[in-house]
Structure formats: structure tokens, C-alpha cells
Protein backbone atom coordinates (compact mmCIF):
# COMPACT_ATOMS: atom_id res chain seq x y z
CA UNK A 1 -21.00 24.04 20.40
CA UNK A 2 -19.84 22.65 17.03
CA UNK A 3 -21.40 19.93 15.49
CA UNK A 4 -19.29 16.58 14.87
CA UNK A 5 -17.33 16.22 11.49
CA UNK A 6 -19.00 13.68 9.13
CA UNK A 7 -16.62 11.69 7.52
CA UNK A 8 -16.66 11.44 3.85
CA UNK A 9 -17.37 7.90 3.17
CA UNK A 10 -15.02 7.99 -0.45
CA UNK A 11 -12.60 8.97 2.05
CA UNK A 12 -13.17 6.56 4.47
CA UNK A 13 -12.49 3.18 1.94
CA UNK A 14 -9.63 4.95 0.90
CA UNK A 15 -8.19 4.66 3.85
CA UNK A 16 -9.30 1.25 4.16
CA UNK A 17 -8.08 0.04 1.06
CA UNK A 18 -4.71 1.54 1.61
CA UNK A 19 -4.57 0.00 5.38
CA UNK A 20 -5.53 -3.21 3.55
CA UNK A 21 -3.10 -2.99 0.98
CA UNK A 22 -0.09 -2.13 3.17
CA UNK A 23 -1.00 -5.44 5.42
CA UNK A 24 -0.65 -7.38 2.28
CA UNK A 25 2.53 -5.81 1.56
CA UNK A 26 4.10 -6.72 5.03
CA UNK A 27 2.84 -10.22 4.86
CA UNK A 28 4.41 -10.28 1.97
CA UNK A 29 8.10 -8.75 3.59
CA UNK A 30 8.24 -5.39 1.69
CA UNK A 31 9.59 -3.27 5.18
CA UNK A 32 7.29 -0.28 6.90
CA UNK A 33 9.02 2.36 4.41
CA UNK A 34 8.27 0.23 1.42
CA UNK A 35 4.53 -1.14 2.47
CA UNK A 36 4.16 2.42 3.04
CA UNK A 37 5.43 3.90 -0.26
CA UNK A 38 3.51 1.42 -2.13
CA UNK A 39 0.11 1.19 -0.75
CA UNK A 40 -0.67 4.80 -1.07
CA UNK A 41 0.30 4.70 -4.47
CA UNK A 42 -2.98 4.52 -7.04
CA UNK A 43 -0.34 3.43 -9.94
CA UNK A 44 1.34 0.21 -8.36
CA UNK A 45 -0.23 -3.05 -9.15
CA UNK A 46 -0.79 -5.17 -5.77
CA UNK A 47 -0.22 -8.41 -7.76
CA UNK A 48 3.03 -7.32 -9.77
CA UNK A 49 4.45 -6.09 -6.11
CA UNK A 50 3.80 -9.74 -4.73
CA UNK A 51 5.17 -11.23 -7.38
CA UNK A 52 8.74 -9.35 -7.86
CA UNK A 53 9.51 -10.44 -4.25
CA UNK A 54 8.16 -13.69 -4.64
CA UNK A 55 10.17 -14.51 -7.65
CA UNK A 56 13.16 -13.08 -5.10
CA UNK A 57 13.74 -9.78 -6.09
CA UNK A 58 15.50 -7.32 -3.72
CA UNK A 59 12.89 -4.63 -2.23
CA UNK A 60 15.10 -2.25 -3.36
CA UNK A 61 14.95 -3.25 -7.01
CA UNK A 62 11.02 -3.61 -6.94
CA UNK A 63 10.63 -0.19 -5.27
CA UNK A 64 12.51 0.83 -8.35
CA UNK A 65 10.70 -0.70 -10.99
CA UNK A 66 7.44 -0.14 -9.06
CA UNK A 67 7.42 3.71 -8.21
């Protein structure tokens, strides 16, 4: 019988941090794709993403500038 993965616990916040992030993202109205695309991505800035569509830039334009 084989003995039960342990999950790496680096691994695990990962995963919570991006789950976190892309929640903030929604609330915020980036789409599925876009929360998506941005929350896995180390380089984007949470706050700057927020802020382009709060200041009512299109998703498409901060996707742009963003990744």
C-alpha cells in the first residue's frame, strides 16, 4: 500500500494566496479569464490592478499594461 502524499506546505500558501488573490480580482470585476491571468502572475501588483479598473479602465487595457 502506498503511503499518502504530504503536501508541501510552500506549495500549499501558494495556492492560497493565488485563490485569495483571484477573489479580490472578481470582487473587483476583472472576468474569470482575467482574475485568472492575473493572480497567478508573481509580477502584477494587486493594488495597481484595483486601481486601473477603479479609475475606469477597460479590462482589456489593464490586462495590457499589467501582463
Amino acid at each position: 500500500m502506498k503511503a499518502p502524499e504530504v503536501a508541501d506546505p510552500k506549495q500549499l500558501e501558494h495556492r492560497a494566496v493565488v485563490a485569495w488573490r483571484f477573489q479580490v480580482l472578481q470582487r473587483a470585476g476583472y472576468s474569470w479569464d482575467g482574475s485568472t491571468r492575473l493572480a497567478v502572475s508573481r509580477e502584477v501588483d494587486l493594488h495597481v490592478a484595483l486601481e486601473l479598473l477603479a479609475r475606469g479602465c477597460p479590462e482589456s487595457t489593464a490586462l495590457r499594461i499589467l501582463v
